[in-house]
Protein backbone atom coordinates (compact mmCIF):
# COMPACT_ATOMS: atom_id res chain seq x y z
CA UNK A 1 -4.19 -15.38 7.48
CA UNK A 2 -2.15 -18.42 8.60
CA UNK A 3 -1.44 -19.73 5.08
CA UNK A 4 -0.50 -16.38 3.67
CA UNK A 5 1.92 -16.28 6.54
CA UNK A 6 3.09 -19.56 5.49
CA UNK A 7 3.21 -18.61 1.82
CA UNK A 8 5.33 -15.62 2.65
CA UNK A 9 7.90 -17.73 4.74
CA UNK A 10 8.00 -20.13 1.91
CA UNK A 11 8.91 -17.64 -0.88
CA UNK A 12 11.47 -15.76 1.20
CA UNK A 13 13.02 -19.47 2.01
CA UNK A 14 13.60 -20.35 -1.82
CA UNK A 15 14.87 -16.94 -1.89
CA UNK A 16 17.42 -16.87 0.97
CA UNK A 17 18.69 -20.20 -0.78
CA UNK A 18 18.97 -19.21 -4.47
CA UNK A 19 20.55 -16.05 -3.09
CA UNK A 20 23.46 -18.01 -1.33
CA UNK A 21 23.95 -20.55 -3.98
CA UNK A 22 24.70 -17.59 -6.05
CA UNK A 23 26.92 -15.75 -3.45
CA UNK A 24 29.42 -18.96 -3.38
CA UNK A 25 29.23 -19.30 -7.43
CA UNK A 26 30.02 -15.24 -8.01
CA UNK A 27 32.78 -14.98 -5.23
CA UNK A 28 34.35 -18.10 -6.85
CA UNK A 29 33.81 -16.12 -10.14
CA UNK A 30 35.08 -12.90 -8.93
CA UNK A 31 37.96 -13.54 -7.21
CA UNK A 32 39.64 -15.89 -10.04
CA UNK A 33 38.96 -13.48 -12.33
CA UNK A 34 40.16 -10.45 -9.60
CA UNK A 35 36.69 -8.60 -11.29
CA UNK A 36 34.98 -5.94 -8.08
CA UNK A 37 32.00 -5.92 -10.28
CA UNK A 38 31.37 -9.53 -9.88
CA UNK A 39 32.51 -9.87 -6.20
CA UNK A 40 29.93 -6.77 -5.32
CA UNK A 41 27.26 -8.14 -7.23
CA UNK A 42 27.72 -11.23 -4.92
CA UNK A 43 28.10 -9.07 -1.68
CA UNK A 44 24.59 -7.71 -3.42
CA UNK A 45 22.97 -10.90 -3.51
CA UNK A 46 23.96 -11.50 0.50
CA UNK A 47 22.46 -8.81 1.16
CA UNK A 48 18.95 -10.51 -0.73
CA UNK A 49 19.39 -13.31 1.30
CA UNK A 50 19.70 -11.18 4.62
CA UNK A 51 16.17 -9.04 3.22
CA UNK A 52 14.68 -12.60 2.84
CA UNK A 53 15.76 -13.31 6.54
CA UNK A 54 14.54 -10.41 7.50
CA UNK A 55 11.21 -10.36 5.39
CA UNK A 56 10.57 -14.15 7.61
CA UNK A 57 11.27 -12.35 10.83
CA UNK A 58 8.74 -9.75 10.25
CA UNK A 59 6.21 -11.99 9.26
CA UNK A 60 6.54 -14.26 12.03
CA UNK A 61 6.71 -10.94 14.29
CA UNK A 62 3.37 -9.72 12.42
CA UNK A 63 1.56 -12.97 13.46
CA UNK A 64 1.96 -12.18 17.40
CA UNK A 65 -1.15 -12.06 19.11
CA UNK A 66 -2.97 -8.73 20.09
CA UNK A 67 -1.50 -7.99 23.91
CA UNK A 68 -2.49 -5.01 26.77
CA UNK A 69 0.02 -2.69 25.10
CA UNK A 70 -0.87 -3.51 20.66
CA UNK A 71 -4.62 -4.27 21.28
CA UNK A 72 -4.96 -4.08 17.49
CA UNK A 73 -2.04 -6.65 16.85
CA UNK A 74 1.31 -6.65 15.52
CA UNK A 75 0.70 -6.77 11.64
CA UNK A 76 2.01 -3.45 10.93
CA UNK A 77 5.42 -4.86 11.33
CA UNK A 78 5.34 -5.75 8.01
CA UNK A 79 5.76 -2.12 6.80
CA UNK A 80 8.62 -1.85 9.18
CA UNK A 81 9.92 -5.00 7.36
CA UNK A 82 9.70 -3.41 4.19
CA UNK A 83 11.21 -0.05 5.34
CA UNK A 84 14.17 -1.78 6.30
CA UNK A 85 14.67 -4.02 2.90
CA UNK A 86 14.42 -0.40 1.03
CA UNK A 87 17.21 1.01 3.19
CA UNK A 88 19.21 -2.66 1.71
CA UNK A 89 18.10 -1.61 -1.41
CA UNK A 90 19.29 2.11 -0.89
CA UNK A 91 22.76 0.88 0.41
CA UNK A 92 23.49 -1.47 -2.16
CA UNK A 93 23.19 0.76 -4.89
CA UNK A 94 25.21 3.79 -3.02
CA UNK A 95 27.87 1.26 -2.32
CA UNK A 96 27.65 -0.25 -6.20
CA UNK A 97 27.91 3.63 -7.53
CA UNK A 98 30.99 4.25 -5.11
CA UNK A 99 32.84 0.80 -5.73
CA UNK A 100 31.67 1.75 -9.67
CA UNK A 101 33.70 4.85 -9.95
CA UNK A 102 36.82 3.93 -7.61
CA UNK A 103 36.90 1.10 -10.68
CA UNK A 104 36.64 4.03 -12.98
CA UNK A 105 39.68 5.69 -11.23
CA UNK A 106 41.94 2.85 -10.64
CA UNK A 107 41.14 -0.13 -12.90
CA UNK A 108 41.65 -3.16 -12.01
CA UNK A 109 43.55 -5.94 -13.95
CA UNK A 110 40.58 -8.25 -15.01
CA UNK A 111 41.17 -12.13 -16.17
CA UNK A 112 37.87 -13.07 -17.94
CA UNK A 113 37.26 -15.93 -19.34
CA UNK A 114 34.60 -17.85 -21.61
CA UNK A 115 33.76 -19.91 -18.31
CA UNK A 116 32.99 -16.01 -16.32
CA UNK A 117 30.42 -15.33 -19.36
CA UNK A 118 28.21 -18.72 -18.94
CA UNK A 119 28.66 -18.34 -15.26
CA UNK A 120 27.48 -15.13 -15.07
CA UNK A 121 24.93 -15.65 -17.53
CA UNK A 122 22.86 -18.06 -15.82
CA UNK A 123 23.16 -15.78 -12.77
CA UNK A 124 21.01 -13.68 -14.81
CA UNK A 125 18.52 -15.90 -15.56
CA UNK A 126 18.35 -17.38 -12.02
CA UNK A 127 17.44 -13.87 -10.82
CA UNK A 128 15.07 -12.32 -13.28
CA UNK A 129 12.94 -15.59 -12.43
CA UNK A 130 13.64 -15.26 -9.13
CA UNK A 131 12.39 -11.59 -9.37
CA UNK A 132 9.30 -12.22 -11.11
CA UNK A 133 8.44 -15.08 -8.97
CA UNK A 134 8.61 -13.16 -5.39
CA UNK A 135 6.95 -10.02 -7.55
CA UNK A 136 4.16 -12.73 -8.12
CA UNK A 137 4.00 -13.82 -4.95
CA UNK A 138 4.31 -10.79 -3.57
CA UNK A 139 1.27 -9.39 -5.29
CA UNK A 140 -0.86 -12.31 -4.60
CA UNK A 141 -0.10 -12.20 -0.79
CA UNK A 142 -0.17 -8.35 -0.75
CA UNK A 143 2.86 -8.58 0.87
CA UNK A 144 4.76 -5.38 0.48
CA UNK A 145 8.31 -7.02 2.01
CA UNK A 146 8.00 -9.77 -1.25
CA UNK A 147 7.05 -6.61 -3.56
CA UNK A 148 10.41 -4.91 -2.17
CA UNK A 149 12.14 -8.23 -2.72
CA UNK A 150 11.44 -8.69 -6.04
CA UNK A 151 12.03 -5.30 -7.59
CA UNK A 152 15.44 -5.43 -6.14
CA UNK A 153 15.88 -9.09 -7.52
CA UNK A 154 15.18 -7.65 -11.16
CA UNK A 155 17.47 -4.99 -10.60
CA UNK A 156 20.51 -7.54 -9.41
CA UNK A 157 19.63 -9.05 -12.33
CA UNK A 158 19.99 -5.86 -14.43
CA UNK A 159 23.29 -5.26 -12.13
CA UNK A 160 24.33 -8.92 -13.34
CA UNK A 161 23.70 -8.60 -17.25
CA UNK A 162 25.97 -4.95 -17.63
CA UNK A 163 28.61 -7.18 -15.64
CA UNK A 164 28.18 -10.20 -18.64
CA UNK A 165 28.06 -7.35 -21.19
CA UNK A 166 31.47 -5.75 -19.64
CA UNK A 167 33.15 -9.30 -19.53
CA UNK A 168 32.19 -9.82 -23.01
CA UNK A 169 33.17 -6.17 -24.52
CA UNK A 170 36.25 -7.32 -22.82
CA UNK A 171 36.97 -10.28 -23.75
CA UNK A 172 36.22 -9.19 -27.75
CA UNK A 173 37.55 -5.61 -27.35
CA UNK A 174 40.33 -5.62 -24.54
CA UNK A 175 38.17 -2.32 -23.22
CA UNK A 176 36.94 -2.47 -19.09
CA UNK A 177 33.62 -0.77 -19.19
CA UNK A 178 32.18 -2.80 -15.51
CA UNK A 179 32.71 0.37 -14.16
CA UNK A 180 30.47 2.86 -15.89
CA UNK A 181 27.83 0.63 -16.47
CA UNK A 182 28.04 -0.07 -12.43
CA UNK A 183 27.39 3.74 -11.85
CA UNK A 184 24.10 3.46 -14.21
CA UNK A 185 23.06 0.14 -12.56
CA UNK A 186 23.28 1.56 -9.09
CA UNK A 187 21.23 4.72 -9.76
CA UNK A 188 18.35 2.63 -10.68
CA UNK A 189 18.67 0.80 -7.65
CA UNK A 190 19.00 4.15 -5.48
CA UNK A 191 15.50 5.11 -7.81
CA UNK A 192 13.81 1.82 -6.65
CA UNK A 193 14.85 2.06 -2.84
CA UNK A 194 13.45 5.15 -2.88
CA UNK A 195 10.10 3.98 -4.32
CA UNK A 196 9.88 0.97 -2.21
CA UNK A 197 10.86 3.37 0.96
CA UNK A 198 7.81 6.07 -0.30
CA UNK A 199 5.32 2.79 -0.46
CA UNK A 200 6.32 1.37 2.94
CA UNK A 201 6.51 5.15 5.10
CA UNK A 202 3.12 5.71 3.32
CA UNK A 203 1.50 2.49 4.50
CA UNK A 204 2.84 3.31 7.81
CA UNK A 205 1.45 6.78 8.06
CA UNK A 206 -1.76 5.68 7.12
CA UNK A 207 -3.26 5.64 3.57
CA UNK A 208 -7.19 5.73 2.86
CA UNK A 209 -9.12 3.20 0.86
CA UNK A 210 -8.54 2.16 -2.68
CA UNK A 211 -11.25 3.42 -4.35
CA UNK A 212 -12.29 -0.36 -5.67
CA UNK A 213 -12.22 -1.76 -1.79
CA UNK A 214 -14.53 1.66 -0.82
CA UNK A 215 -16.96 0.26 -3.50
CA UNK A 216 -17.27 -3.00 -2.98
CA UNK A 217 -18.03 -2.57 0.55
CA UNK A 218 -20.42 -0.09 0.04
CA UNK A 219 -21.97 -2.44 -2.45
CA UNK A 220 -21.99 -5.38 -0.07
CA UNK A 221 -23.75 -3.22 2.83
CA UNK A 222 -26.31 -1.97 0.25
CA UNK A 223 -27.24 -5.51 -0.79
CA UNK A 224 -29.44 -5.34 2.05
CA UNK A 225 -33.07 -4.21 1.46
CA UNK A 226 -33.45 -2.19 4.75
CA UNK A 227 -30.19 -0.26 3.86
CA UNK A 228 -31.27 3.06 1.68
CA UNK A 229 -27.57 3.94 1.57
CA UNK A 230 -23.86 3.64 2.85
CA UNK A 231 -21.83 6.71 3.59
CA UNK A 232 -18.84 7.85 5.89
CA UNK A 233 -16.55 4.38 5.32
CA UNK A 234 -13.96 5.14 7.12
CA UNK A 235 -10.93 1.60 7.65
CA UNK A 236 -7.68 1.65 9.56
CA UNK A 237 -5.07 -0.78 8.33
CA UNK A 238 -3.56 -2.66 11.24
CA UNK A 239 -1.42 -4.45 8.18
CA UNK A 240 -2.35 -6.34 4.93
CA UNK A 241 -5.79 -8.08 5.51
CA UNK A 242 -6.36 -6.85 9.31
CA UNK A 243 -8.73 -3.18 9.39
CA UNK A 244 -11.03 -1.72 12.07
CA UNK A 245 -13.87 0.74 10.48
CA UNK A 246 -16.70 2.20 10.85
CA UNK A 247 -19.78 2.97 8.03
CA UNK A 248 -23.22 4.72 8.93
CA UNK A 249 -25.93 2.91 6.56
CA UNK A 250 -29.02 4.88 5.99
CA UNK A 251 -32.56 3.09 6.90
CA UNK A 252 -35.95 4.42 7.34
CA UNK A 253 -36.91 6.09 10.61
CA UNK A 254 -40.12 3.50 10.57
CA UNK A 255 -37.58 0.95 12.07
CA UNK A 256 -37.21 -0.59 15.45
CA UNK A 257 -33.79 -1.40 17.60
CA UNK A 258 -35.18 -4.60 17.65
CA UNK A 259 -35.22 -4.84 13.45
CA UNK A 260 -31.74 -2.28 13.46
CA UNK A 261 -30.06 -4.73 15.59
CA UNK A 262 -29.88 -8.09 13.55
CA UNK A 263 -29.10 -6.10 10.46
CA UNK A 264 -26.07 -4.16 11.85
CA UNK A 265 -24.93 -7.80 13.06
CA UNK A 266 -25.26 -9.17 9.49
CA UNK A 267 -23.96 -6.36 7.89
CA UNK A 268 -20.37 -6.45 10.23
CA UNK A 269 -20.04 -10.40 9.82
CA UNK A 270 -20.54 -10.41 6.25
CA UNK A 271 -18.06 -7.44 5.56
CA UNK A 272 -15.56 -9.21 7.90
CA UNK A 273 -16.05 -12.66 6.13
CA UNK A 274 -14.94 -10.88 2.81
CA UNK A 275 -13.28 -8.15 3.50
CA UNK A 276 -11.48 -9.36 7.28
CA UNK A 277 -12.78 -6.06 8.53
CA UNK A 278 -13.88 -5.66 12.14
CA UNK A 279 -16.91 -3.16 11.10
CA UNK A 280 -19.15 -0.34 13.54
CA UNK A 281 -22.28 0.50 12.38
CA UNK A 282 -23.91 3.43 12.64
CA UNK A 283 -27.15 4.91 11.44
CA UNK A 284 -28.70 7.37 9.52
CA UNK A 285 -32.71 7.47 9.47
CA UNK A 286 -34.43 9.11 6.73
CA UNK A 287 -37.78 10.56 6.57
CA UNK A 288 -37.99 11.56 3.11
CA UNK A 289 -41.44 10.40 2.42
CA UNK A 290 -43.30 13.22 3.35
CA UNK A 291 -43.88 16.13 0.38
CA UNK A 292 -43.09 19.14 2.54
CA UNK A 293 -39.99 17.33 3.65
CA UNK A 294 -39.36 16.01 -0.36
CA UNK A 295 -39.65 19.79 -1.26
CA UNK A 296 -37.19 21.19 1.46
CA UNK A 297 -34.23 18.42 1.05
CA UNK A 298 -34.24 18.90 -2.21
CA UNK A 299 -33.93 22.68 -2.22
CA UNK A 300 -31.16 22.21 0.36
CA UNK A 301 -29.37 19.80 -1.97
CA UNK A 302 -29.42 22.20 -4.87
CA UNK A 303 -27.90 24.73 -2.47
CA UNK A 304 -25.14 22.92 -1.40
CA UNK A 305 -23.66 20.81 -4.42
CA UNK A 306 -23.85 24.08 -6.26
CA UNK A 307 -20.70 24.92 -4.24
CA UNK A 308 -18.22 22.77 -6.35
CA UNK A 309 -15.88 21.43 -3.50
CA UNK A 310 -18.85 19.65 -2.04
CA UNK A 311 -18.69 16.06 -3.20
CA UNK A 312 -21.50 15.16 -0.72
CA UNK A 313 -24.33 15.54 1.14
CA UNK A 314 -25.90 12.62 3.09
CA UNK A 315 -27.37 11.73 6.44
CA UNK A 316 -30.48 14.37 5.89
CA UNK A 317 -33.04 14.00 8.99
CA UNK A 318 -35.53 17.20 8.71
CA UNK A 319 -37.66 17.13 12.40
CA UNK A 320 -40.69 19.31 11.55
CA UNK A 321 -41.76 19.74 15.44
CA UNK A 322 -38.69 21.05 16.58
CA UNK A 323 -37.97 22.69 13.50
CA UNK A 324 -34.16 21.42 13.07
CA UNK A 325 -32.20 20.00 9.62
CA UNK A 326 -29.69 18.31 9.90
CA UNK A 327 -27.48 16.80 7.31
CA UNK A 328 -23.60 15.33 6.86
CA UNK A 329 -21.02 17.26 4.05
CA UNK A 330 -17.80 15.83 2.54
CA UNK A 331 -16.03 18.41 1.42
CA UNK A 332 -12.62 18.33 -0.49
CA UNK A 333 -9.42 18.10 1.46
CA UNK A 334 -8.41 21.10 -1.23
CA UNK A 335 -10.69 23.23 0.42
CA UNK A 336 -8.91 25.11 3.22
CA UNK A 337 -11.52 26.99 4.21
CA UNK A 338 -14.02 24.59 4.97
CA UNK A 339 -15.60 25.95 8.02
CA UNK A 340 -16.42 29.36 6.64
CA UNK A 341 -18.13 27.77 3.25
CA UNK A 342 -20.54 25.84 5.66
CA UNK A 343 -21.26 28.75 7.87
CA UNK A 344 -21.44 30.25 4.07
CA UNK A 345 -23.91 27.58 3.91
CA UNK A 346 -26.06 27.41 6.73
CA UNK A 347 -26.56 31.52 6.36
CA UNK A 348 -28.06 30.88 2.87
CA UNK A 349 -29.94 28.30 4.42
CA UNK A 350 -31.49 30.25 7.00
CA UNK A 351 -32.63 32.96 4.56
CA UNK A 352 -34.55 30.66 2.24
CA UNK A 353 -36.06 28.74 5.38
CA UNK A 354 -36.22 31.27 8.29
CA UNK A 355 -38.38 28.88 10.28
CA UNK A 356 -35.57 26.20 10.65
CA UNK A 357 -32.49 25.98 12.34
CA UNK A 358 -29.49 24.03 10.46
CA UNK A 359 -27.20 21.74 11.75
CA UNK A 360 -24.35 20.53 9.66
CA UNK A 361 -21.62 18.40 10.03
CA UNK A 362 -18.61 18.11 8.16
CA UNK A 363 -16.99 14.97 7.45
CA UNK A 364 -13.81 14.12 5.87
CA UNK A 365 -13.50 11.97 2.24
CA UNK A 366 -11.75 9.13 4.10
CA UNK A 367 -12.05 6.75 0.84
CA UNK A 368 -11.86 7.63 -3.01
């Protein structure tokens, strides 16, 4: 956790420093040439340098201890960090469409020169690497903020080349088209604010597992030879690389606390030495060796994935003295009526085994 930290800082560093060496050499640019295009488009890469600043703030924030008041810790700033970069993102564009068409109204005399097009050109190149590397990085680190970063670095860099190609339809044609090509550039940044701000309010709200993390738990708890089955994963994301869950793991009723209790131990430590999830255990036991009890779970399985927005049934315990079944459903969050299909359930239940009584319990599909 501490090096990723430090990886982070690192990357938003180079960044903050690449960003101002290009602020001085744009200005300089901009205002010999008395071009707005190129003195916003360094205004736009200040404003990089300030989401860098502000990407190494959260971070450091994100790596506070867990106190009385954020038990869970503080790594959720780093959506907060990336909320704020996409509002950057979101202002820079609006302010490159409206500086854009005042150029459209009132053009300005432009003095370009051979010198403006090299300039400007390695500008480009600067940033597209630039973007790609913190993309990189970003990805590697799961660091939304460096995702953010990056995609708005490309876009600069789009924002830099229709400047070049205006200076040089200029400086061949005598025609000014920085301005129209400014209104194009800054609705694709407006587009990717917006995407980075969707990503960043989603993560905050709360998003379930990826199907592929899901799995790969489940696997990892099943590698176990006691464990007849994983169900109900459920993980809340305290930030990138810090969850709390919970998973019930199905084992045979034979068992005692004393064998139960060293396997739930090694289960949680070895899904929090590869996954850095803080894991509950809970159990399921099955006693689906008996016939009689073969016969009835299977009839009751046939019953209920016949209704098509079950995806599962799990957690069946069938206790022949007291005459109870009970068993866990996940049904589809499409389903809005969800209560009435298991009374639906339990009803047709009870008229094919009259004897029993039929407790079910719905649970929600908390991962793909």
């Amino acid at each position: 956790m501490q090096n990723r930290s430090k990886k982070i800082i690192q990357t938003s560093i180079i960044g903050i420093i690449t960003n101002l060496g290009l602020v001085a050499m744009k200005a300089v640019v901009g205002l010999f040439a008395n071009s707005i295009s190129i003195i916003m488009d360094a205004i736009n890469n200040l404003s990089d340098a300030l989401s860098s600043v502000i990407t190494i703030v959260g971070t450091k924030l994100s790596q506070k201890k867990p106190d009385a008041k954020h038990p869970y810790g503080h790594g959720r700033v780093e959506y907060i960090t990336s909320l704020i970069i996409s509002i950057i993102i979101l202002v820079a564009g609006s302010a490159a469409i409206i500086e854009s068409i005042l150029n459209i109204i009132t053009p300005a005399e432009v003095n370009f020169t051979i010198y403006s097009v090299i300039l400007i050109g390695i500008a480009v190149l600067v940033k597209v690497g630039l973007g790609l590397f913190f993309r990189y990085r970003g990805k590697k680190l799961n660091s939304e903020a460096l995702k953010g970063s990056g995609l708005d670095a490309l876009f600069d860099a789009l924002l830099s080349l229709a400047t070049l190609i205006s200076i040089v339809v200029f400086l061949v044609w005598k025609v000014n088209i920085e301005g129209y090509i400014g209104v194009i550039i800054g609705i694709f940044m407006i587009k990717s604010g917006i995407d980075v701000l969707r990503t960043s309010l989603s993560s905050i709200i709360g998003e379930r597992t990826s199907k592929e993390t899901a799995e790969a738990i489940k696997k990892l708890v099943c590698q176990n030879p006691q464990v007849l089955g994983a169900y109900d994963l459920i993980v809340n994301n305290y930030g990138p690389e810090r969850g709390i869950g919970s998973i019930h793991i199905e084992v045979n009723d034979k068992l005692t606390a004393k064998e139960i209790h060293p396997l739930t131990r090694k289960i949680a430590h070895q899904v929090y030495e590869k996954f850095g999830i803080i894991m509950t255990i809970g159990i399921y036991a099955s006693n689906s060796s008996d016939s009689e009890i073969i016969k009835i779970k299977e009839a009751i399985r046939k019953e209920v994935l016949s209704h098509p927005t079950i995806k599962q049934m799990h957690g069946f315990y069938c206790d022949q003295e007291l005459k109870t079944v009970s068993f866990d459903v996940i049904v589809d969050f499409k389903d809005k009526e969800a209560s009435k299909l298991i009374e639906e359930i339990k009803k047709n239940l009870g008229n094919a085994f009259p004897d029993y009584h039929f407790v079910i319990v719905e649970d929600k599909d908390f991962s793909d």
